[in-house]
C-alpha atoms as a PDB file:
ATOM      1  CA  UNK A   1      72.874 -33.928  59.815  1.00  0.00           C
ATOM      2  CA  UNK A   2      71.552 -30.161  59.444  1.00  0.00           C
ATOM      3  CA  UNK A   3      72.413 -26.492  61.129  1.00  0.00           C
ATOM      4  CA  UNK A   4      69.931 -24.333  62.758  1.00  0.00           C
ATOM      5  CA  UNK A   5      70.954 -21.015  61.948  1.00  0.00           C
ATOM      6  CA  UNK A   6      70.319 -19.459  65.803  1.00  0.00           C
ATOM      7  CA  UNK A   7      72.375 -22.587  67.305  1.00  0.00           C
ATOM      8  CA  UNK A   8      75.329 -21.771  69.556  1.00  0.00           C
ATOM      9  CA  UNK A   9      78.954 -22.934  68.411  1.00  0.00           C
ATOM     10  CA  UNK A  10      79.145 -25.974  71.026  1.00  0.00           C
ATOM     11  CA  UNK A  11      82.829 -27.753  71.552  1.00  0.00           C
ATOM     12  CA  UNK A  12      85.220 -25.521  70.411  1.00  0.00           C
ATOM     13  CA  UNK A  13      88.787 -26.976  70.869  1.00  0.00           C
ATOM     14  CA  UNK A  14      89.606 -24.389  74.033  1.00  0.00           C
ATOM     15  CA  UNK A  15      86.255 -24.742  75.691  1.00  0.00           C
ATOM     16  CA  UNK A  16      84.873 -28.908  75.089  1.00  0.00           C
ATOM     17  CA  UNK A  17      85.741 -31.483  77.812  1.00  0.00           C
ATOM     18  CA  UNK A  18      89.297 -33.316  77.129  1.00  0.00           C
ATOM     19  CA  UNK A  19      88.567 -36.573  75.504  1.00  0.00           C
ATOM     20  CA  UNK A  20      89.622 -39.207  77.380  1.00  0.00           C
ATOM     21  CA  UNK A  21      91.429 -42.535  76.136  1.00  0.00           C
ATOM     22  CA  UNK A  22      87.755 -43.770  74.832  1.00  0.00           C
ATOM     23  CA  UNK A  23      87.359 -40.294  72.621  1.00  0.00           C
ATOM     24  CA  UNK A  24      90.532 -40.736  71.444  1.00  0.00           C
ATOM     25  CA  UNK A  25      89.605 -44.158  70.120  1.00  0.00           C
ATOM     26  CA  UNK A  26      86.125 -43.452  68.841  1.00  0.00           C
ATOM     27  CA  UNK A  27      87.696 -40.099  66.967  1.00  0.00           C
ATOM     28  CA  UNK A  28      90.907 -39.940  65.878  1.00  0.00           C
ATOM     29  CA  UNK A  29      91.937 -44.319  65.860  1.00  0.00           C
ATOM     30  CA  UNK A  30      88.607 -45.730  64.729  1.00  0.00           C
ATOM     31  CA  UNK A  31      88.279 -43.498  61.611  1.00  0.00           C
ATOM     32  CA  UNK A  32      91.378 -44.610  60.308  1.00  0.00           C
ATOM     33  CA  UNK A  33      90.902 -48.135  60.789  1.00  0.00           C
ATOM     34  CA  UNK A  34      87.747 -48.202  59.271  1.00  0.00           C
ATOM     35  CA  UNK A  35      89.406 -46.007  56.292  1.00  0.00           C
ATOM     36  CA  UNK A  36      92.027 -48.715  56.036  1.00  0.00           C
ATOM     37  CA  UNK A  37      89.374 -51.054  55.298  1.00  0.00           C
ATOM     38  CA  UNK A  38      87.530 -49.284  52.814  1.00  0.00           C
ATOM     39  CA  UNK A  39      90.529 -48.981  50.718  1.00  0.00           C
ATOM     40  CA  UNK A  40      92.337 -51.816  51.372  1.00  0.00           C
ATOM     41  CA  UNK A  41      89.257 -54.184  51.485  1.00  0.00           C
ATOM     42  CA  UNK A  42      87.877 -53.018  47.970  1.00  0.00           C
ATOM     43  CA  UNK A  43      91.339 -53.403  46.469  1.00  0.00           C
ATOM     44  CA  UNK A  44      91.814 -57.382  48.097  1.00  0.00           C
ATOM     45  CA  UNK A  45      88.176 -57.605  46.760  1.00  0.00           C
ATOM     46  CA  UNK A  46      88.778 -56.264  43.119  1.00  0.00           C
ATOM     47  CA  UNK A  47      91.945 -58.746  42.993  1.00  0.00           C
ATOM     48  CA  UNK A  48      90.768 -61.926  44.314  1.00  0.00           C
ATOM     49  CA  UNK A  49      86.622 -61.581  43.950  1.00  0.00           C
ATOM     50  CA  UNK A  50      85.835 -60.022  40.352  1.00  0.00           C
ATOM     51  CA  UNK A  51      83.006 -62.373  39.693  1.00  0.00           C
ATOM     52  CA  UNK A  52      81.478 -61.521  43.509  1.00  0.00           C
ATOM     53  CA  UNK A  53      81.553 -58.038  42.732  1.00  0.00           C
ATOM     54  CA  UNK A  54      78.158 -57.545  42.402  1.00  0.00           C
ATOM     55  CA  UNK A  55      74.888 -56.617  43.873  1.00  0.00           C
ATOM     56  CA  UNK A  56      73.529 -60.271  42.893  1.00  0.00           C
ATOM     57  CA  UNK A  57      70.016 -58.897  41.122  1.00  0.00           C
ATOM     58  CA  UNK A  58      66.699 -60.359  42.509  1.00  0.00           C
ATOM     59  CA  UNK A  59      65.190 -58.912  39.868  1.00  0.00           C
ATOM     60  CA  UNK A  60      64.253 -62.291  38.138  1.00  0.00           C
ATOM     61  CA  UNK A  61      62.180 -63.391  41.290  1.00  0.00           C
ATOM     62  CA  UNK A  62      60.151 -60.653  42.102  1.00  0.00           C
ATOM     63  CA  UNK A  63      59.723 -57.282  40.247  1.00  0.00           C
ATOM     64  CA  UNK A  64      56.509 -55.657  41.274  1.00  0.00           C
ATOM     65  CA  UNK A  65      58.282 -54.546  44.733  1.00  0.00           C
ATOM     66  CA  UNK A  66      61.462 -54.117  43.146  1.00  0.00           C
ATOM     67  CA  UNK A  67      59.999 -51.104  40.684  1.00  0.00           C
ATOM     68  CA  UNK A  68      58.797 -48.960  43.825  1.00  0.00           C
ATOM     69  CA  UNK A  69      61.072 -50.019  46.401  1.00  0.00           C
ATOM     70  CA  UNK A  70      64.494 -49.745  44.410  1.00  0.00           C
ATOM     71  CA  UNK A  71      64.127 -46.126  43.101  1.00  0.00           C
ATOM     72  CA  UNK A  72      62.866 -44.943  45.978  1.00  0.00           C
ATOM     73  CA  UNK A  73      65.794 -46.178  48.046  1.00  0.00           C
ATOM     74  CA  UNK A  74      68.278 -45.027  45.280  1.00  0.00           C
ATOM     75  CA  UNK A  75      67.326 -41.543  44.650  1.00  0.00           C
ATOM     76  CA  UNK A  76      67.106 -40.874  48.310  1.00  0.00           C
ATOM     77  CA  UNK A  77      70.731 -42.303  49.278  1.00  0.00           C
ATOM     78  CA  UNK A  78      71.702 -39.813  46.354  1.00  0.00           C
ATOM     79  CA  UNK A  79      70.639 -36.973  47.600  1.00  0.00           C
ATOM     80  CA  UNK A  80      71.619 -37.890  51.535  1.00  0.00           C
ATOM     81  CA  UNK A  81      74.978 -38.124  50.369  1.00  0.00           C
ATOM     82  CA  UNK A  82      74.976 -34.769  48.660  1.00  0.00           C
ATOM     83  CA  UNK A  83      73.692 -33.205  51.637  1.00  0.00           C
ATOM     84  CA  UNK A  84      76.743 -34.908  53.635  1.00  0.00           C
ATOM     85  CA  UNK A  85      79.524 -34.268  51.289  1.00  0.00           C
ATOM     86  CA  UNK A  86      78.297 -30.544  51.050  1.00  0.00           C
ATOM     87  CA  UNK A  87      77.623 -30.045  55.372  1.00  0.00           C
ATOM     88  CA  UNK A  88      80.818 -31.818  55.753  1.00  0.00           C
ATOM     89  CA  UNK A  89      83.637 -30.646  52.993  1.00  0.00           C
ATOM     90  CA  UNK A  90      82.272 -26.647  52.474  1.00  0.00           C
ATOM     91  CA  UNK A  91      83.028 -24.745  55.543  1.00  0.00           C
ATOM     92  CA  UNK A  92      80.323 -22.511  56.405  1.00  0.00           C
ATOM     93  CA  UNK A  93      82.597 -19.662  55.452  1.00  0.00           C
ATOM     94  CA  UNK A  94      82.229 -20.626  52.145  1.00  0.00           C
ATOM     95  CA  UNK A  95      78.480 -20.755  52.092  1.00  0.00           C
ATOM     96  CA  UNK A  96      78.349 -17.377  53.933  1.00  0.00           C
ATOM     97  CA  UNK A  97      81.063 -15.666  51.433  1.00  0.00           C
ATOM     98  CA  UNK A  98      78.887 -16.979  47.939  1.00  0.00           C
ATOM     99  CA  UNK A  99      76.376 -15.078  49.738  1.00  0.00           C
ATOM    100  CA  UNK A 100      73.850 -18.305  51.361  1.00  0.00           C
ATOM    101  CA  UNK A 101      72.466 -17.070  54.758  1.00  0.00           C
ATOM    102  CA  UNK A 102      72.715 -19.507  57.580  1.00  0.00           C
ATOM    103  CA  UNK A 103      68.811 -19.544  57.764  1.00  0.00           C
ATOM    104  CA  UNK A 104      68.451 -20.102  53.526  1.00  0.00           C
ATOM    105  CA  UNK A 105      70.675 -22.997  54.302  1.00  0.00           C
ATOM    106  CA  UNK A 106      68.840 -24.356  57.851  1.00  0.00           C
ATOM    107  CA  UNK A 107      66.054 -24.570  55.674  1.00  0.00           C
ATOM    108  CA  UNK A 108      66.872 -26.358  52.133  1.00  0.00           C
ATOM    109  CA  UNK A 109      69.237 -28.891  54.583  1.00  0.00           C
ATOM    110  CA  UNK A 110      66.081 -29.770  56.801  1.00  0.00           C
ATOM    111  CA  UNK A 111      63.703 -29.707  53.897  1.00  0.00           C
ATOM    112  CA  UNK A 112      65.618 -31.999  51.847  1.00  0.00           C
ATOM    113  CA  UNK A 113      67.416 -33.849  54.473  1.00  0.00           C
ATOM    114  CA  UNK A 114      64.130 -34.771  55.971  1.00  0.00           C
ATOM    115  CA  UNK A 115      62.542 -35.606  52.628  1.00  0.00           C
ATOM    116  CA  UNK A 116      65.560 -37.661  51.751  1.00  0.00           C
ATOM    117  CA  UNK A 117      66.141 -39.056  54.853  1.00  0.00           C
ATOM    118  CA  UNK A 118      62.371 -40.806  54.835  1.00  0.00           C
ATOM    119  CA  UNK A 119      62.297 -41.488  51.203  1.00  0.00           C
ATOM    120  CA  UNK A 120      65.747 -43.876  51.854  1.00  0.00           C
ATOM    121  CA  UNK A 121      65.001 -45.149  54.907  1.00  0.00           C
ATOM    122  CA  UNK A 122      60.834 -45.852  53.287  1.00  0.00           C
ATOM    123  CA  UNK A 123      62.628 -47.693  50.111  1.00  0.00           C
ATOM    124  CA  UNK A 124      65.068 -49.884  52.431  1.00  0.00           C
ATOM    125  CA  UNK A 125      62.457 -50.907  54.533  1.00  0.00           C
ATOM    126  CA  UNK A 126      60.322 -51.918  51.441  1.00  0.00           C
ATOM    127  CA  UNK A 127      63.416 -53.800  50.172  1.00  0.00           C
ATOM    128  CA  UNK A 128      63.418 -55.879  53.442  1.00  0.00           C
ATOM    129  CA  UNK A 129      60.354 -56.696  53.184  1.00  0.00           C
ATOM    130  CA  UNK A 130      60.354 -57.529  50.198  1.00  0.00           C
ATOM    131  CA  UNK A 131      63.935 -60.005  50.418  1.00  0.00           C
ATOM    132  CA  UNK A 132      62.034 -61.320  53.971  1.00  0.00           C
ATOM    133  CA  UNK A 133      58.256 -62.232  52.386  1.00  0.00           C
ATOM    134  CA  UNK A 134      59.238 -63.506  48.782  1.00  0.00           C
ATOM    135  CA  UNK A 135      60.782 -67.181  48.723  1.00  0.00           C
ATOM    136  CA  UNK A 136      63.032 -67.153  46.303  1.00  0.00           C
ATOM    137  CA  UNK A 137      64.797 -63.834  47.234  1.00  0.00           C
ATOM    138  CA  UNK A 138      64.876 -64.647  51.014  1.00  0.00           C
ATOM    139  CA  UNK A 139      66.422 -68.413  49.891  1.00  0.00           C
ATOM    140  CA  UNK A 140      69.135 -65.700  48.078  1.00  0.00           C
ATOM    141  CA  UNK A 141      69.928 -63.848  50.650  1.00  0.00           C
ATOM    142  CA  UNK A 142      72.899 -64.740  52.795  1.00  0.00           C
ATOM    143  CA  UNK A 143      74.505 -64.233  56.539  1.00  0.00           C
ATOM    144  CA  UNK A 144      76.651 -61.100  54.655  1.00  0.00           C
ATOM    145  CA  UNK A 145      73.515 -59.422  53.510  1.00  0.00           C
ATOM    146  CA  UNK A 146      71.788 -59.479  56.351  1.00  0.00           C
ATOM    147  CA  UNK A 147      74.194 -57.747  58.042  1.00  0.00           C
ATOM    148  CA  UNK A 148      74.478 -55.751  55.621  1.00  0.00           C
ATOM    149  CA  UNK A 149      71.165 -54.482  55.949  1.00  0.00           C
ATOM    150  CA  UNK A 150      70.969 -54.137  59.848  1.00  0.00           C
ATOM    151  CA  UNK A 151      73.923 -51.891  59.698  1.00  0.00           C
ATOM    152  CA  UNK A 152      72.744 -49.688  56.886  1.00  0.00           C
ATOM    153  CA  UNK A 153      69.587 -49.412  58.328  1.00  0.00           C
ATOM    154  CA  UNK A 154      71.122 -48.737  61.556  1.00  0.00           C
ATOM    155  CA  UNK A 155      72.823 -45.714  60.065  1.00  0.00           C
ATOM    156  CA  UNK A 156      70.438 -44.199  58.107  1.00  0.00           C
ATOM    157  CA  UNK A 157      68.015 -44.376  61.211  1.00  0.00           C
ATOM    158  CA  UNK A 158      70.010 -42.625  63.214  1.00  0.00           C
ATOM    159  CA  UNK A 159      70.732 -39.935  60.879  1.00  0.00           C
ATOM    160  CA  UNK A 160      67.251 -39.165  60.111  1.00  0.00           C
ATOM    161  CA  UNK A 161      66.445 -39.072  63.826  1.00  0.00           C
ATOM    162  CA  UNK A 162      69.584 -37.092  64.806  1.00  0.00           C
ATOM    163  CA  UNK A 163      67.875 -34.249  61.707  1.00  0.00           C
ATOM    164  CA  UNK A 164      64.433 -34.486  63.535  1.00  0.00           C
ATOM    165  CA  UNK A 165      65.110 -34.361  67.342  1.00  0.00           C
ATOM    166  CA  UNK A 166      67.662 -31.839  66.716  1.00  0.00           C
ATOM    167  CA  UNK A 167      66.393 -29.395  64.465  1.00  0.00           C
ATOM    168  CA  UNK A 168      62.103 -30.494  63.935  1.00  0.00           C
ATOM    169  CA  UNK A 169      61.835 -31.187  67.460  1.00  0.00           C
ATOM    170  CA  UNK A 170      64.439 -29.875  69.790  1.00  0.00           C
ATOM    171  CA  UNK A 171      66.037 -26.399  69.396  1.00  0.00           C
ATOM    172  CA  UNK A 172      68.320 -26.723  66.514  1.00  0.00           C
ATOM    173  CA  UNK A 173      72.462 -28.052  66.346  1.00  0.00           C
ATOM    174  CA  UNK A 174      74.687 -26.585  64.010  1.00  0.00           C
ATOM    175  CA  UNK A 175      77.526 -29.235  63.614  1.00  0.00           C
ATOM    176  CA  UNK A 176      79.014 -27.031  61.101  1.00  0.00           C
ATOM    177  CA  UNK A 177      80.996 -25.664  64.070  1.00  0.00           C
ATOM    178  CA  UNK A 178      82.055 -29.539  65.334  1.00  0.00           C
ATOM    179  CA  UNK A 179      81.482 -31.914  63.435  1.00  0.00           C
ATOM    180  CA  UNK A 180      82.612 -30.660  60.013  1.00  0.00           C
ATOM    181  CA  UNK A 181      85.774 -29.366  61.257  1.00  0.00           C
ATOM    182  CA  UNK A 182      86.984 -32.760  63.055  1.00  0.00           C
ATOM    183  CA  UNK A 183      85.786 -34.880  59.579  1.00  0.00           C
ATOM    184  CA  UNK A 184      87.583 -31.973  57.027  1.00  0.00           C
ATOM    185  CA  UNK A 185      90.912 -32.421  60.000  1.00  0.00           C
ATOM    186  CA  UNK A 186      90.656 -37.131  59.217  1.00  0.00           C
ATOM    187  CA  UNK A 187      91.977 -35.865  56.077  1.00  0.00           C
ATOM    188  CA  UNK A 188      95.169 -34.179  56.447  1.00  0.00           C
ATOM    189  CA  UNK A 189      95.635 -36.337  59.739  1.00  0.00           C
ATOM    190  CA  UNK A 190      94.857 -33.704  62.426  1.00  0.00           C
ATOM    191  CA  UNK A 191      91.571 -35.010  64.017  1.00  0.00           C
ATOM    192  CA  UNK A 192      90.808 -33.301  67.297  1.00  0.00           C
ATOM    193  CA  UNK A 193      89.033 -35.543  69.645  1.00  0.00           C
ATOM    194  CA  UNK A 194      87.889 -32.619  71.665  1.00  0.00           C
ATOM    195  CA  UNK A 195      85.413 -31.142  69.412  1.00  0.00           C
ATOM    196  CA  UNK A 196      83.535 -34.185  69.303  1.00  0.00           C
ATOM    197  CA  UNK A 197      82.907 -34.239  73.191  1.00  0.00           C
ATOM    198  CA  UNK A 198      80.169 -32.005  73.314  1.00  0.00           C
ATOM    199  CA  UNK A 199      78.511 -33.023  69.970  1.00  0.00           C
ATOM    200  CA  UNK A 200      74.953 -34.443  71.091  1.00  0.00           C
ATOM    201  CA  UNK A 201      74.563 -38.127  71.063  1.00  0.00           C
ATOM    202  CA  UNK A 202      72.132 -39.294  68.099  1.00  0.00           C
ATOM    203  CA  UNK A 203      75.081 -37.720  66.132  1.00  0.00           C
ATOM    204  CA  UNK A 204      78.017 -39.358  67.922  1.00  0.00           C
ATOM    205  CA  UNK A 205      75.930 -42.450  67.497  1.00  0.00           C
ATOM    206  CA  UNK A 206      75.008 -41.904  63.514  1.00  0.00           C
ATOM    207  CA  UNK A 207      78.689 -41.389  63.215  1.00  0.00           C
ATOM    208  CA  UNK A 208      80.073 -44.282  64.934  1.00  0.00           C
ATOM    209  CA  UNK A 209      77.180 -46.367  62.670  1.00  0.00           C
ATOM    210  CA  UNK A 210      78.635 -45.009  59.805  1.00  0.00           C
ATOM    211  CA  UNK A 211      82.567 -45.310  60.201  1.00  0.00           C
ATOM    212  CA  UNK A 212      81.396 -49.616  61.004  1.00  0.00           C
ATOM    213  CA  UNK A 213      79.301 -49.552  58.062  1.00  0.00           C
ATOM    214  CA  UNK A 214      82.009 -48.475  55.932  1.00  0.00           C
ATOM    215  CA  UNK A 215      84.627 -50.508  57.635  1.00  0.00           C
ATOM    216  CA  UNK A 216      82.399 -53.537  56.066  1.00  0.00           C
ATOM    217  CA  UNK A 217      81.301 -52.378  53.344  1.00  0.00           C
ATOM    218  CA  UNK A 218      83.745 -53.795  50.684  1.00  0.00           C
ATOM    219  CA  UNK A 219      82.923 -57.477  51.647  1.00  0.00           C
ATOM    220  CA  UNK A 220      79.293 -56.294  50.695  1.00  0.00           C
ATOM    221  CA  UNK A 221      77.021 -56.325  48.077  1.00  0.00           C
ATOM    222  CA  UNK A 222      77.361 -52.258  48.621  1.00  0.00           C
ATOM    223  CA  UNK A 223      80.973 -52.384  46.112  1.00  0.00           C
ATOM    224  CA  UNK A 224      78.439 -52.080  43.054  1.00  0.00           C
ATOM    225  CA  UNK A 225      78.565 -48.464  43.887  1.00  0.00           C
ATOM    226  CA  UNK A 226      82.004 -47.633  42.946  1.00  0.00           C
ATOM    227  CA  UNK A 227      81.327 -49.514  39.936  1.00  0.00           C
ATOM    228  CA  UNK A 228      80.341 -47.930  36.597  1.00  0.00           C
ATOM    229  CA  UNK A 229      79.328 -50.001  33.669  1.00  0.00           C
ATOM    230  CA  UNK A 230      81.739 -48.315  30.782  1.00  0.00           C
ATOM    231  CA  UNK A 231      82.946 -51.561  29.651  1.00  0.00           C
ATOM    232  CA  UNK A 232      79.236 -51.892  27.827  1.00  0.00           C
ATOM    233  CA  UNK A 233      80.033 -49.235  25.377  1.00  0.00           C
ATOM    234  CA  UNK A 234      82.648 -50.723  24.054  1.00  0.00           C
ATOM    235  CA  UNK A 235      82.761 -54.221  24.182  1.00  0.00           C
ATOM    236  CA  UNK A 236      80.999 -56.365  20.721  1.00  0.00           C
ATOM    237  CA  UNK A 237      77.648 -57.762  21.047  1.00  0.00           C
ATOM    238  CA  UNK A 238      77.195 -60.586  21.761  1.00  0.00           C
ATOM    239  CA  UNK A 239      75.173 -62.873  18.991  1.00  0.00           C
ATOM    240  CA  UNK A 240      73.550 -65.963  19.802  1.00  0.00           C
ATOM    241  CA  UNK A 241      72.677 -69.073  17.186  1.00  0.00           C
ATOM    242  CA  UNK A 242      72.337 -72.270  16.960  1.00  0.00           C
ATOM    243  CA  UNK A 243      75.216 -74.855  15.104  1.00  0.00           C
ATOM    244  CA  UNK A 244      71.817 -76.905  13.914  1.00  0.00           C
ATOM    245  CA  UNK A 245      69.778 -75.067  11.456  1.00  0.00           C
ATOM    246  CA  UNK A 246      66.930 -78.029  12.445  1.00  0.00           C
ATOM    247  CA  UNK A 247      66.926 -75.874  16.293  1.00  0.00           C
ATOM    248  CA  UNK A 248      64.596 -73.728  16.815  1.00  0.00           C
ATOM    249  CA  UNK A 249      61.174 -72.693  16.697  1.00  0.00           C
ATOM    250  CA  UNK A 250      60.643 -73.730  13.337  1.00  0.00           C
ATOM    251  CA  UNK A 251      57.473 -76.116  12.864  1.00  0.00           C
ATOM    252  CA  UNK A 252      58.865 -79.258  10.971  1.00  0.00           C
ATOM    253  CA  UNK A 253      57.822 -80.116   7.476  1.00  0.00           C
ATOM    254  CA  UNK A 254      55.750 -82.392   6.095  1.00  0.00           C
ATOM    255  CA  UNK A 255      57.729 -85.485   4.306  1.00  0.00           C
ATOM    256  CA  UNK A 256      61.197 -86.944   4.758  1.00  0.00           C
ATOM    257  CA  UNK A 257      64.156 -84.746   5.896  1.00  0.00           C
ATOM    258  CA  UNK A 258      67.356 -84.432   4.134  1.00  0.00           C
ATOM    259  CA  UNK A 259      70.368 -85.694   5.474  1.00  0.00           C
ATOM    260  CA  UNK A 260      73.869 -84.558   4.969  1.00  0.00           C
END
C-alpha cells in the first residue's frame, strides 16, 4: 500500500459514508476475531503441536528450484512487511517532522513496494510450481498447504495490484489519511468503521485477504516465522558412532577375525 504525495485526504471520520452493520463487521468485529486467532491459535499450537511446528523442508527432493525460488520469495516478504509496519504504525506527522517530504516518501514506497511486491509474489509463484511439477514434493504437500498458498497468494496479489492501479496507473491514494489511522485505532480498541468507507476497493479487498490469512495462519506451515533457532547455540553436538568397531566403511582383512 503506498501514498501519492498530491492525493486528497478521502474518508475523514466527519465527512465518509456511515458504515452500515456490514462495515461494522468487516472493520471493527472481524479484526479482532482474526487477532484472537493469531494469538490464541499459535499458543494451542505451541502446547499441543511442538513436533508440527515446522515448515516441513522439501529441500531433500528438489533443490535446484528451491535455491532461486526460496530467496527470492524471502527477501521480498521482508521488505513488504517493512514497508507495512512503517505506512501503517508512523503517522505521517512523524515522517513530515524528521524532515521526509511526502513526495521523497511517494517515491522510495512505490519504488520498493513495487520491486518487493513482484520479487514475492515472482518467488511464490516459482515455489508453486515447483511443489505442483516435482513428485515427491507435490506427494508432500497436504489439503492445509494448499490453502495455505491460495490465501497468501491471494493477499500478496492484491496488494501489489492495489500499489499499481493506484499509484503506477491511476492518480495516486494516500491511505496514510484512512487506512493507517483505523489499523494504529485496532490497537487501543477504538477502530472507526467510517474511515474505511471511502477507502478504494483493491485495498478493502487486500485487507480483508490479509486479516483471513492471519486468522489461519497458526494452523500453517507459516508459524516457522515466529520461530528463531537459539536453541542451536547452546545445545551439545550431537556425535554419532557405531557400538561395533567391525561397522563401517572399513574394507575387511585378509585372514581369520578375532573374536571376543
Amino acid at each position: 500500500m503506498i501514498a501519492h504525495p498530491h492525493a486528497l485526504a478521502a474518508a475523514h471520520p466527519a465527512t465518509a459514508a456511515e458504515a452500515g452493520p456490514g462495515g461494522v463487521f468487516l472493520w471493527v468485529i472481524l479484526p479482532y476475531i482474526s487477532l484472537a486467532f493469531f494469538v490464541l491459535g499459535h499458543i494451542w499450537r505451541y502446547r499441543y503441536d511442538k513436533f508440527g511446528w515446522t515448515t516441513r523442508s522439501s529441500q531433500l527432493y528438489e533443490n535446484r528450484l528451491l535455491r532461486i525460488g526460496s530467496p527470492l520469495f524471502h527477501f521480498g516478504i521482508l521488505v513488504v512487511l517493512l514497508g507495512h509496519i512503517g505506512g501503517l504504525l508512523i503517522p505521517e506527522s512523524w515522517t513530515d517532522a524528521a524532515g521526509i517530504s511526502e513526495h521523497t516518501y511517494h517515491v522510495g514506497a512505490v519504488v520498493l513496494g513495487t520491486i518487493a511486491g513482484v520479487c514475492t509474489l515472482g518467488g511464490l509463484a516459482l515455489l508453486i510450481y515447483r511443489r505442483r511439477t516435482v513428485g515427491p514434493v507435490f506427494s508432500a504437500t497436504t489439503r492445509n498447504d494448499k490453502a495455505m498458498y491460495v490465501s497468501l497468494t491471494v493477499t500478496i496479489a492484491l496488494g501489489l495490484s492495489a500499489t499499481v492501479v493506484a499509484n503506477i496507473v491511476g492518480g495516486g491514494y494516500n491511505y496514510r489519511t484512512t487506512i493507517s489511522p483505523w489499523f494504529r485505532a485496532l490497537s487501543y480498541g477504538e477502530p472507526d468503521a467510517n474511515l474505511m468507507t471511502g477507502v478504494p476497493l483493491l485495498f478493502q479487498l487486500h485487507a480483508i485477504s490479509a486479516l483471513i490469512l492471519f486468522a489461519f495462519w497458526p494452523f500453517t506451515r507459516l508459524v516457522h516465522m515466529l520461530t528463531a533457532p537459539f536453541g542451536y547455540l547452546t545445545r551439545p553436538y550431537i556425535v554419532y558412532r557405531s557400538r561395533d568397531d567391525r561397522l563401517g566403511n572399513r574394507p575387511p582383512r585378509r585372514g581369520w577375525e578375532r573374536v571376543g
